[in-house]
N, C-alpha and C. Protein backbone atom coordinates (compact mmCIF):
# COMPACT_ATOMS: atom_id res chain seq x y z
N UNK A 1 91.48 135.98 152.91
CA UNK A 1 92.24 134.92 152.31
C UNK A 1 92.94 135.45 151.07
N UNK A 2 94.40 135.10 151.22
CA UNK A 2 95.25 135.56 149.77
C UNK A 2 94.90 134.44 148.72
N UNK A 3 95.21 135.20 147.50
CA UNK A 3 95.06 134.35 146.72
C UNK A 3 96.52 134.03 146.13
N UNK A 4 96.97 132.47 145.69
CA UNK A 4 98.32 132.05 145.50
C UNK A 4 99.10 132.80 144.53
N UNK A 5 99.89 133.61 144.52
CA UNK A 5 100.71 134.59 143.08
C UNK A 5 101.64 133.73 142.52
N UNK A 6 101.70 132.68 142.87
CA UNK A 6 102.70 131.86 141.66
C UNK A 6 101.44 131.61 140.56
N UNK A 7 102.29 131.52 139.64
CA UNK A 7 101.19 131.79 138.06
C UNK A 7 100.77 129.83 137.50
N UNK A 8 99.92 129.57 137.63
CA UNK A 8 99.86 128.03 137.37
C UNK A 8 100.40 127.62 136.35
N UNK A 9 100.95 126.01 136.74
CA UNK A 9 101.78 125.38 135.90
C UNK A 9 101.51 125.50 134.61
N UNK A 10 102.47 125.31 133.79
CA UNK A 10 102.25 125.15 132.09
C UNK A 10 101.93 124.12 132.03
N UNK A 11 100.80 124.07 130.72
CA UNK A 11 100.68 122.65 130.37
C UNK A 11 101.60 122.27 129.41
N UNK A 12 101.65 120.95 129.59
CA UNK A 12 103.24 120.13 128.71
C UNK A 12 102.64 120.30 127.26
N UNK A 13 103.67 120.41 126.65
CA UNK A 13 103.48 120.35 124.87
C UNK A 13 103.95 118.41 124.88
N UNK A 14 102.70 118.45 124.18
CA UNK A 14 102.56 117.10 123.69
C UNK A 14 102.56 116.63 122.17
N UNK A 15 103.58 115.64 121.58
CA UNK A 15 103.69 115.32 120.31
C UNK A 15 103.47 113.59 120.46
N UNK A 16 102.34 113.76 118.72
CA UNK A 16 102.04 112.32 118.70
C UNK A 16 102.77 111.90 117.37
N UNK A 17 103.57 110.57 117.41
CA UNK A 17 104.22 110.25 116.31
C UNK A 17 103.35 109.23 115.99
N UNK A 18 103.37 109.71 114.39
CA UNK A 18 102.40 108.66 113.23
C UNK A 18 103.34 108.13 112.50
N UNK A 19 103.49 106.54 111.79
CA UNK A 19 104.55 106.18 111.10
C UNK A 19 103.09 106.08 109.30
N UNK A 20 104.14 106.73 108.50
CA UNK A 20 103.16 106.44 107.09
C UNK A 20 104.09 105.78 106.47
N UNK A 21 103.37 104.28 106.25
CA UNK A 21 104.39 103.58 105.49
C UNK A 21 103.33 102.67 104.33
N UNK A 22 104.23 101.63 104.36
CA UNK A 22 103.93 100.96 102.84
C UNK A 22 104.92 100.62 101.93
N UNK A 23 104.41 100.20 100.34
CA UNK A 23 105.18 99.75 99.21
C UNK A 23 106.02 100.68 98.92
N UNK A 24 106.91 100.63 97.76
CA UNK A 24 107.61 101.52 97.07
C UNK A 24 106.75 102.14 96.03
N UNK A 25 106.90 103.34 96.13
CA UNK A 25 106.21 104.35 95.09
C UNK A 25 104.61 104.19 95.29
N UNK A 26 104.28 104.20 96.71
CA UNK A 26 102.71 103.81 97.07
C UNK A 26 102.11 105.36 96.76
N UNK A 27 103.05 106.36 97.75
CA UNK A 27 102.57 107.75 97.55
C UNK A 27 103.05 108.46 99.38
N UNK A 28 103.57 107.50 99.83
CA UNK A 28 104.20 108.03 101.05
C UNK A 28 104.31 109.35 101.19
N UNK A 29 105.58 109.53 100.80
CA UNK A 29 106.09 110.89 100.41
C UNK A 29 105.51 112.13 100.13
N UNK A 30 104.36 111.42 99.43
CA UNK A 30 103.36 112.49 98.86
C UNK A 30 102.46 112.67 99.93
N UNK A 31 101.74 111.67 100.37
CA UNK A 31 100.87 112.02 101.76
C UNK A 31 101.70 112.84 102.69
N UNK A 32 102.98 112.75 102.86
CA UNK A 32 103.55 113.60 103.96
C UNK A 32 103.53 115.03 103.42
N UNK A 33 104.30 115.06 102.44
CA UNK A 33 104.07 116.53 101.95
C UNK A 33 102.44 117.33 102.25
N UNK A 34 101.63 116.64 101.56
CA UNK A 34 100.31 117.18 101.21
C UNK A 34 99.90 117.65 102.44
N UNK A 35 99.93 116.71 103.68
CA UNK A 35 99.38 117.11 104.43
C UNK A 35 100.32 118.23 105.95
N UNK A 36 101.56 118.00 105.80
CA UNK A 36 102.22 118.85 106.74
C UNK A 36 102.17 119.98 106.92
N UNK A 37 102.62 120.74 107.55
CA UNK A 37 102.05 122.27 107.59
C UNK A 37 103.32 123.16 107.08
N UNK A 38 104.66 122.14 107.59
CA UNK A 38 106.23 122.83 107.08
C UNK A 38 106.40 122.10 105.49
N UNK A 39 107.47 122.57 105.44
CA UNK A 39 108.42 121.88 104.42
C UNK A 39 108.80 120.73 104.66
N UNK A 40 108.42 120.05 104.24
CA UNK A 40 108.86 118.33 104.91
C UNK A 40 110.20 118.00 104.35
N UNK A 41 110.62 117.11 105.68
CA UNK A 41 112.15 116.63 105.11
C UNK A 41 111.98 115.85 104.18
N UNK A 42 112.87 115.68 103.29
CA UNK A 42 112.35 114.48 102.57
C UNK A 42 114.04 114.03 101.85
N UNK A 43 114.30 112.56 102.67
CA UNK A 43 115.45 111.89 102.24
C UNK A 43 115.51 110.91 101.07
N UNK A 44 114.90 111.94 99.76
CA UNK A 44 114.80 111.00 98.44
C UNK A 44 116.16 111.63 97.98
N UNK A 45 116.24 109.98 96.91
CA UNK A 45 117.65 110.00 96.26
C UNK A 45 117.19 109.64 95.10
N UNK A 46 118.30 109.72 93.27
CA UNK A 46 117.26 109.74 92.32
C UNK A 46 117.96 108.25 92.47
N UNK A 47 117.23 107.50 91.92
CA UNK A 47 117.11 105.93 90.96
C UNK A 47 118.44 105.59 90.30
N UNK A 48 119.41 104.89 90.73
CA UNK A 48 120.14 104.81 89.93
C UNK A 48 120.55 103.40 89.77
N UNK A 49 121.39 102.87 88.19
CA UNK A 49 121.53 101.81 87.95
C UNK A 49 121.86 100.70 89.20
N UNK A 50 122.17 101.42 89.88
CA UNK A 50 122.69 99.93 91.12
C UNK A 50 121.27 99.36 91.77
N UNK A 51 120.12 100.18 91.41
CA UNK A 51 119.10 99.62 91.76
C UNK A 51 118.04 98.46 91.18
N UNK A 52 118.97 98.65 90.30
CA UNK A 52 118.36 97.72 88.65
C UNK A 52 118.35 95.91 89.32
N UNK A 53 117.38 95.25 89.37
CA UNK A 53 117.78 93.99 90.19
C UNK A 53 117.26 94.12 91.63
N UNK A 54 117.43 95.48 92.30
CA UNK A 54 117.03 95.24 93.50
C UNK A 54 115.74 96.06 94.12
N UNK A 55 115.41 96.69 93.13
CA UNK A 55 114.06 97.57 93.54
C UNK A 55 113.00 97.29 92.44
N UNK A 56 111.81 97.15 92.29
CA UNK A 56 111.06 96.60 91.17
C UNK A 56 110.28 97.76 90.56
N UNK A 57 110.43 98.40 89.65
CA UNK A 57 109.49 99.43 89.47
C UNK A 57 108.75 98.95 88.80
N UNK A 58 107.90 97.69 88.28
CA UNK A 58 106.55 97.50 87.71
C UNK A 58 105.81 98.59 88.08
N UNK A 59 104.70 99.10 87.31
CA UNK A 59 103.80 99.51 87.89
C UNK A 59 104.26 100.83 87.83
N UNK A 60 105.40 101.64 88.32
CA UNK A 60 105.87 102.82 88.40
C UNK A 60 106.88 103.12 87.87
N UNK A 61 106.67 102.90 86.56
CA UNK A 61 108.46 102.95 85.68
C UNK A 61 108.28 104.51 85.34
N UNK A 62 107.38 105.63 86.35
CA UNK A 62 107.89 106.51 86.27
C UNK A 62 108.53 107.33 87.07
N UNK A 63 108.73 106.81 88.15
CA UNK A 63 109.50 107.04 89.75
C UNK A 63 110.97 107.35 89.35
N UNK A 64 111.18 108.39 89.64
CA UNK A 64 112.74 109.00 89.66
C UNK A 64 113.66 108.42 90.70
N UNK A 65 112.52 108.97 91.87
CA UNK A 65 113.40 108.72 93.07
C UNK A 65 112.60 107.85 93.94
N UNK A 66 113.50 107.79 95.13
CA UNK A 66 113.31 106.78 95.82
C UNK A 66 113.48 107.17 97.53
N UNK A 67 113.32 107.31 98.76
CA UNK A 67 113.08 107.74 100.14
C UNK A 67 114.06 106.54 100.84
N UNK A 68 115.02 106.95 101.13
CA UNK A 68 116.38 105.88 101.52
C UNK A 68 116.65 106.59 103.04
N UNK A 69 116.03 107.47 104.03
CA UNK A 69 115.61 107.24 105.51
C UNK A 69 114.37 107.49 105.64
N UNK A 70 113.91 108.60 105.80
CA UNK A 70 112.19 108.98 106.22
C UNK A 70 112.12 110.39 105.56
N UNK A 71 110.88 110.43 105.58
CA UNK A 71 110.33 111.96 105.48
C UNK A 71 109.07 112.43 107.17
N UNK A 72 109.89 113.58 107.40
CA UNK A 72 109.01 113.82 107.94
C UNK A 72 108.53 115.52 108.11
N UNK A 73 107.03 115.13 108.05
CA UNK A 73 106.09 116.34 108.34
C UNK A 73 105.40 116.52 110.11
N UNK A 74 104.81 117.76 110.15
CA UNK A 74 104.41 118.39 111.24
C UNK A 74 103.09 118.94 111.28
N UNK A 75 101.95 118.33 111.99
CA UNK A 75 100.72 119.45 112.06
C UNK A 75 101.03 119.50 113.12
N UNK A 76 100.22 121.02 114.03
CA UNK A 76 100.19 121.87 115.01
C UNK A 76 98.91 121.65 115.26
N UNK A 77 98.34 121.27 116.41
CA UNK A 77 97.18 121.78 116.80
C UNK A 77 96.38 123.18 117.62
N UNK A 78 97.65 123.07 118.50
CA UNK A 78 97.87 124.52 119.82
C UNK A 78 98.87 124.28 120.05
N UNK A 79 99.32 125.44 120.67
CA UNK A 79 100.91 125.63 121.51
C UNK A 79 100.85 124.38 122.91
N UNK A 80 99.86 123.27 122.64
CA UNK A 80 100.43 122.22 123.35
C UNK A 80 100.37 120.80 122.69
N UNK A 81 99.92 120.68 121.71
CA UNK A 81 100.03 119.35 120.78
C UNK A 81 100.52 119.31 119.34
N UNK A 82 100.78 118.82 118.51
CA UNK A 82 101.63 118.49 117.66
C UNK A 82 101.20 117.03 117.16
N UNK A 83 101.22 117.17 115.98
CA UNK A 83 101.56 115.64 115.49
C UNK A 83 102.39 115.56 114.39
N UNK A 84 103.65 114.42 114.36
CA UNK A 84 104.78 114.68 113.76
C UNK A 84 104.48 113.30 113.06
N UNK A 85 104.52 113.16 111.28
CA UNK A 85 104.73 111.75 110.79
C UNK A 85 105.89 112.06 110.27
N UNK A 86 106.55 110.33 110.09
CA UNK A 86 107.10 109.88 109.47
C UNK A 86 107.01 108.73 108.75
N UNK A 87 107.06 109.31 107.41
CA UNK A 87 107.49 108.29 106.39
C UNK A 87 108.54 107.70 106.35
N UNK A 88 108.13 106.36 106.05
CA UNK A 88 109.04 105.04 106.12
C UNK A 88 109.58 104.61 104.51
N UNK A 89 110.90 104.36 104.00
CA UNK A 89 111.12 103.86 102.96
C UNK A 89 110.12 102.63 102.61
N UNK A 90 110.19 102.55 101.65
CA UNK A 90 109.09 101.37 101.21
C UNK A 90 110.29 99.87 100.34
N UNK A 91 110.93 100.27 100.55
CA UNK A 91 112.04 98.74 99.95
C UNK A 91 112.59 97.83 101.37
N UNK A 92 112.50 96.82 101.46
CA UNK A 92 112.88 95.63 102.18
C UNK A 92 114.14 95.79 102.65
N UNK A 93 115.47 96.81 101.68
CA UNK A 93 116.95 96.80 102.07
C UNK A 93 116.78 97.67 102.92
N UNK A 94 115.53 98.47 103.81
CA UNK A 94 115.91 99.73 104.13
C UNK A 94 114.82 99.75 105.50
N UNK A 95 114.37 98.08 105.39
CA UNK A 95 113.30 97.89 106.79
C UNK A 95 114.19 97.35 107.51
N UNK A 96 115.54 97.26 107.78
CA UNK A 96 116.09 97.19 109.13
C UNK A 96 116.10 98.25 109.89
N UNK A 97 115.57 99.57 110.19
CA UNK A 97 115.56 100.36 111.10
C UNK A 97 114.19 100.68 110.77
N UNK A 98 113.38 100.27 110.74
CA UNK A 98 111.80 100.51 110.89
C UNK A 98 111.46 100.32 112.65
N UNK A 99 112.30 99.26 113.59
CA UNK A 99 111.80 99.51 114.73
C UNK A 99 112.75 101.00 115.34
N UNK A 100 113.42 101.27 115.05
CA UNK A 100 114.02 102.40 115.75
C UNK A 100 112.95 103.72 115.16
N UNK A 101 112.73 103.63 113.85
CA UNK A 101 111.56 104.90 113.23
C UNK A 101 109.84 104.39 114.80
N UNK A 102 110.20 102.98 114.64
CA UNK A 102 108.00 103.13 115.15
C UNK A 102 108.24 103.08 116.45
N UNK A 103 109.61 103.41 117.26
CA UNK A 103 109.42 103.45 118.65
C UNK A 103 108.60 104.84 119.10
N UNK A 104 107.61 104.33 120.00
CA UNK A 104 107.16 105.45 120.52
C UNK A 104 105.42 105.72 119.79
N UNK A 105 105.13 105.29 118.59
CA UNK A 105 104.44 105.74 117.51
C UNK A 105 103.04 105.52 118.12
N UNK A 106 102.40 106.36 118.06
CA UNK A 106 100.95 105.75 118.49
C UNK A 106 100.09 104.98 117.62
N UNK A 107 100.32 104.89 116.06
CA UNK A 107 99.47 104.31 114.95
C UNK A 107 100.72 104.23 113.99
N UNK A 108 99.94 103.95 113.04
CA UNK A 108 100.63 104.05 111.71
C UNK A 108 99.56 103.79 110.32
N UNK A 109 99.65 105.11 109.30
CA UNK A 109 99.07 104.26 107.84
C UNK A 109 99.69 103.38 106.97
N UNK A 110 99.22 102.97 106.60
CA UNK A 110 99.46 101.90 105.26
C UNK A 110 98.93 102.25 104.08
N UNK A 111 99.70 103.26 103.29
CA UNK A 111 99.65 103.32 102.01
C UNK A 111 99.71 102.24 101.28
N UNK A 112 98.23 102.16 100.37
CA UNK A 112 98.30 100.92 99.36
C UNK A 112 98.47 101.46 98.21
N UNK A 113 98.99 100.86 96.92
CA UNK A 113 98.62 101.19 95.47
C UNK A 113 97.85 100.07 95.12
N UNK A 114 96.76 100.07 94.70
CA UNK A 114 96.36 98.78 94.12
C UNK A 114 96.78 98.21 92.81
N UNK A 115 97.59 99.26 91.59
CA UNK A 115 98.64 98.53 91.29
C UNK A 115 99.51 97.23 91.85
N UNK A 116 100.16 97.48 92.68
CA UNK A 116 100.90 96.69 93.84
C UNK A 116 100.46 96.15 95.06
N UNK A 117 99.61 96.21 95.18
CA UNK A 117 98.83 95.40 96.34
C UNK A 117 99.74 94.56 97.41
N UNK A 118 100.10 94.37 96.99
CA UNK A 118 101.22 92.61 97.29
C UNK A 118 102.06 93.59 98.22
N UNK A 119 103.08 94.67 97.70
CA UNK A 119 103.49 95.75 98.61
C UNK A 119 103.61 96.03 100.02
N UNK A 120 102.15 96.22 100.07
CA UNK A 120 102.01 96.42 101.20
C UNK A 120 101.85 95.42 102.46
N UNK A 121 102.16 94.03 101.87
CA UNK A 121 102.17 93.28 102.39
C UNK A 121 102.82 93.30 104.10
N UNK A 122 103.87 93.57 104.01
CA UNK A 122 104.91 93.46 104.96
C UNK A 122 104.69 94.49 105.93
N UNK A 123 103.88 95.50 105.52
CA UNK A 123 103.89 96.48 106.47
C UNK A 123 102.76 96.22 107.35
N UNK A 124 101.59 95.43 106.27
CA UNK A 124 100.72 94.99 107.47
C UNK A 124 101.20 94.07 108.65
N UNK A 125 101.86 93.37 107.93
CA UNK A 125 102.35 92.20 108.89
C UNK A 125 103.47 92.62 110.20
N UNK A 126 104.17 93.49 109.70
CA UNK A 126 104.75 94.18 110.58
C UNK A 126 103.91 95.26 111.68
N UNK A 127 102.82 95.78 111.55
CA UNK A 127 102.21 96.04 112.56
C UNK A 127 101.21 95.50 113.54
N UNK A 128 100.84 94.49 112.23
CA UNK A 128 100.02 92.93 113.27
C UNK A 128 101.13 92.62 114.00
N UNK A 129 102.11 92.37 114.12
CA UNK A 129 102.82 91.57 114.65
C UNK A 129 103.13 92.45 115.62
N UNK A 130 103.10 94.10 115.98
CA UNK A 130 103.86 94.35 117.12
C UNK A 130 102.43 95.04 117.74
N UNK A 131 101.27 94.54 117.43
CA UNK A 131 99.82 95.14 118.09
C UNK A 131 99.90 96.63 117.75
N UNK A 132 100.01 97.35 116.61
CA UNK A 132 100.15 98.66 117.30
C UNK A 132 98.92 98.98 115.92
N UNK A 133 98.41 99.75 116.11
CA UNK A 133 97.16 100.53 115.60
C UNK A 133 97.44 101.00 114.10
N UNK A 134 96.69 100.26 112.90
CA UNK A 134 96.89 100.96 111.75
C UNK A 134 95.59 101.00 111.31
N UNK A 135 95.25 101.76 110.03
CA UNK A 135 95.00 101.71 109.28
C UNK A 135 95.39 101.39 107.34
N UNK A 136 94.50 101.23 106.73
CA UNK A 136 95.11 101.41 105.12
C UNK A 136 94.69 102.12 104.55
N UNK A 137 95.52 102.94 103.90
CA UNK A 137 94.81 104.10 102.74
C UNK A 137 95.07 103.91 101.62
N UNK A 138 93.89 103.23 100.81
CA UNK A 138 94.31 102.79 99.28
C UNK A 138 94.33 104.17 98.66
N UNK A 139 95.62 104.46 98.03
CA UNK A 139 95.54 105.43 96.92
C UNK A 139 95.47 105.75 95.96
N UNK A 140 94.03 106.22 95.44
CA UNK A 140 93.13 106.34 94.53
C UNK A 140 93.64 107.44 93.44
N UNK A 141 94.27 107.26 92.55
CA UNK A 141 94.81 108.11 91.46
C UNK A 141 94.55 107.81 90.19
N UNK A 142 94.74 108.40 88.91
CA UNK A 142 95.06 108.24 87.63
C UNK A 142 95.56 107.09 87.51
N UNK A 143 95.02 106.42 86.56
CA UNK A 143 96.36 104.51 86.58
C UNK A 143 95.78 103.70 87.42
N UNK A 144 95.45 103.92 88.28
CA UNK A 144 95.11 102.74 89.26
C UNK A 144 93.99 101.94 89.39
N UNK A 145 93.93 100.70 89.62
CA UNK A 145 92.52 100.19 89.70
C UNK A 145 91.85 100.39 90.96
N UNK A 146 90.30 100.71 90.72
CA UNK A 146 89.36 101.05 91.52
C UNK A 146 88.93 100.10 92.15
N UNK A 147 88.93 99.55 93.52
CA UNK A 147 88.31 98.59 94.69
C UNK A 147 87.41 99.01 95.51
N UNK A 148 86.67 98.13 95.97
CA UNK A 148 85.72 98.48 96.90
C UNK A 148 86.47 98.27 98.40
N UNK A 149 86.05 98.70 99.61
CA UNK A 149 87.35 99.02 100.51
C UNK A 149 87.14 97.67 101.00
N UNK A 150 85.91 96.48 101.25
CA UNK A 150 85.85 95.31 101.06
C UNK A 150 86.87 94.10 100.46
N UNK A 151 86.64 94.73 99.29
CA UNK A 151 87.61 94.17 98.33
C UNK A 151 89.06 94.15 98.71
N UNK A 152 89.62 95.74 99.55
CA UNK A 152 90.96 95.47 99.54
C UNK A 152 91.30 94.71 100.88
N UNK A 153 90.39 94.81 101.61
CA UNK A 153 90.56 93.97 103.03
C UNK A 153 90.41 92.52 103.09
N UNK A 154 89.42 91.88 102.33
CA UNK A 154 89.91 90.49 101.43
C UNK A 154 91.04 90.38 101.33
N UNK A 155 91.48 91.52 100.22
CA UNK A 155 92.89 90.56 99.43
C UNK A 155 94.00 90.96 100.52
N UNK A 156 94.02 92.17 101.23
CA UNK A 156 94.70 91.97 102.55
C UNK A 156 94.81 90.98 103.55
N UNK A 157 93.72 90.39 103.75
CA UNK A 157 93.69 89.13 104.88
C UNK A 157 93.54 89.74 106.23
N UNK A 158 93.05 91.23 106.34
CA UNK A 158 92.89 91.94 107.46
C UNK A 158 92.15 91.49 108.22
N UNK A 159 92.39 91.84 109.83
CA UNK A 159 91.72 91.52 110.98
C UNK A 159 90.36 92.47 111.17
N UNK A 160 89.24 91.79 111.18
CA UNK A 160 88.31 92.94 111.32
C UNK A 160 88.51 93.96 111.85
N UNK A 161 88.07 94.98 111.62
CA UNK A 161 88.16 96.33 112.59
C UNK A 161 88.94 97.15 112.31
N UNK A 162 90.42 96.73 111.10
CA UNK A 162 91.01 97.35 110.85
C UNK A 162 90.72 98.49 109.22
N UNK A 163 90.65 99.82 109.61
CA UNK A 163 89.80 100.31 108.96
C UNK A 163 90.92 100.51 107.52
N UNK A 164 89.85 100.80 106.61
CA UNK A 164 90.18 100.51 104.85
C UNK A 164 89.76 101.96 104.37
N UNK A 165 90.59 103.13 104.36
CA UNK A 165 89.84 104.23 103.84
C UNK A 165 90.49 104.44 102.07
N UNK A 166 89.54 105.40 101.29
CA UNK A 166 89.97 105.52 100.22
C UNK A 166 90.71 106.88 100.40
N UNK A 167 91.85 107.46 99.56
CA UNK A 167 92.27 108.76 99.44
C UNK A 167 93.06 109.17 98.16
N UNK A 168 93.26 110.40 98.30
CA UNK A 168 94.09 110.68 97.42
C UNK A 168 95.31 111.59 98.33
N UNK A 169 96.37 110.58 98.06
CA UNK A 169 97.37 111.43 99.11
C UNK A 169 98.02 112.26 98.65
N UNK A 170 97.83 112.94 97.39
CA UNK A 170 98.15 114.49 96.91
C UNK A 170 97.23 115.27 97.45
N UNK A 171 96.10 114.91 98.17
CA UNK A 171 95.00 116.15 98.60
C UNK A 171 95.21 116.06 99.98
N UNK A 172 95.33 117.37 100.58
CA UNK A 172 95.46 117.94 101.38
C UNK A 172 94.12 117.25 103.09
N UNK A 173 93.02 117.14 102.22
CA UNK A 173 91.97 117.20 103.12
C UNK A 173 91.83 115.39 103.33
N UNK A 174 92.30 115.24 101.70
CA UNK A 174 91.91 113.66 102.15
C UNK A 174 92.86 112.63 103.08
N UNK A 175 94.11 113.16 102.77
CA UNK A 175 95.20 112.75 104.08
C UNK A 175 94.62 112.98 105.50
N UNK A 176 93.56 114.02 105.38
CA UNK A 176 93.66 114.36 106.85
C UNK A 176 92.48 113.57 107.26
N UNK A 177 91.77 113.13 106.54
CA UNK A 177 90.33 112.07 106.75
C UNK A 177 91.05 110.42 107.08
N UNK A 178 92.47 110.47 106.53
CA UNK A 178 93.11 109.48 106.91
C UNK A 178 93.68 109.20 107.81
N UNK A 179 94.18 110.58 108.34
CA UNK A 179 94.99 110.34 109.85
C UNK A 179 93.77 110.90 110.91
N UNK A 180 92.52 111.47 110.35
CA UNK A 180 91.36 111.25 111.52
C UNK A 180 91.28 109.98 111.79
N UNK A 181 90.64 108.80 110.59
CA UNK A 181 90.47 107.43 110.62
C UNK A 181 91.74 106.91 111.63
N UNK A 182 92.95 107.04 111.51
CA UNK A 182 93.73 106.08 112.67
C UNK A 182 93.54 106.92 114.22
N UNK A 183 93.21 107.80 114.27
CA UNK A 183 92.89 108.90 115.39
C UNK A 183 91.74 107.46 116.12
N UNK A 184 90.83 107.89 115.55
CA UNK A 184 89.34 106.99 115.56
C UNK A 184 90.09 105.60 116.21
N UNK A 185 90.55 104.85 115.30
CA UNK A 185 91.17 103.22 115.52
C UNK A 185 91.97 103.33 116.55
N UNK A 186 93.04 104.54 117.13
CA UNK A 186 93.37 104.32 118.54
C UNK A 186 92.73 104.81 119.57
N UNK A 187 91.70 105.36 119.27
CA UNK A 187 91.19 105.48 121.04
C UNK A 187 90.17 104.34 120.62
N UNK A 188 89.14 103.92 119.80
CA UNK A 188 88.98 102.44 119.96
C UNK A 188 89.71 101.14 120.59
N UNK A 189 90.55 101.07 120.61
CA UNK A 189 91.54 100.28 121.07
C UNK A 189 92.15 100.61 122.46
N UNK A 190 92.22 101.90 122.78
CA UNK A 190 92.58 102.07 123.98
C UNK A 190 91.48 103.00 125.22
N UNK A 191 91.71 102.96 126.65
CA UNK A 191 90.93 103.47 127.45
C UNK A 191 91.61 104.95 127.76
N UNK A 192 90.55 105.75 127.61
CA UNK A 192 91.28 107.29 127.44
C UNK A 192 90.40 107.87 128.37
């Protein structure tokens, strides 16, 4: 008996899209950076007077700039998977193409500041509303007030189950304990 000399199929390279969104000046940007493996794109523009009236910087009157399409980063797992996020602007003038960014997306985080709490409002509601798998990552920095992850799921009004992790999305490892946690919350949710 011969054995077959065609060389077996390749396996497909597979990419999973994560959407990281949230408030303005939550730390988006920064979670993408921290944790990507490239140079992340990043479509920030600086702050300028025409924003005066329409963007609120309470809380962050030290924000230069501002993310006016997405940022996006890349981890590699093997030469057949990938996971690609994108960051989502965090201002209301700039969530009309948020469904064209989460087509496809398997999850998404929710950067909180607990500064701003209120923020992140819309993004929860926007992923309750289209069933799709999040988590929240309150980000725990200098300035900010300290919650218990209880506490922020209260003042969220979250659906049980939806998990509440703490991080710091300038650290490298703790982003990645964050996008384990929505890893976790979608195969919970789905049959694999």
């Amino acid at each position: 008996m011969r054995s077959d000399p065609r060389p077996a199929p390749a396996k497909p390279f597979t990419a999973l899209k994560i959407l990281i969104a949230g408030g303005f000046g939550a730390g988006k940007t920064t979670m993408v950076g921290a944790v990507s493996e490239i140079q992340p794109l990043r479509t920030e523009e600086y702050l300028t007077e025409a924003g005066v009236g329409v963007d609120d910087p309470d809380g962050v009157e030290q924000k230069a700039t501002t993310t006016v399409a997405i940022d996006f980063g890349r981890i590699t797992f093997d030469e057949h998977l990938a996971l690609y996020l994108f960051g989502t602007p965090g201002q209301d003038r700039f969530w009309f193409f948020w469904d064209d960014i989460a087509q496809g997306a398997l999850g998404a985080v929710v950067v909180a500041d607990t500064r701003r709490l209120e923020d992140c409002f819309p993004a929860v509601d926007y992923f309750e509303r289209r069933e799709m798998p999040f988590v929240i990552a309150v980000n725990c920095f200098p300035g900010s007030r300290q919650y218990r992850v209880d506490q922020v799921a209260a003042a969220l009004d979250l659906d049980g189950g939806v998990p509440v992790v703490l991080c710091d999305a300038r650290d490298r490892e703790s982003a990645k304990e964050v996008l384990i946690a929505l890893v976790e919350q979608v195969r919970r949710g789905r049959q694999w």
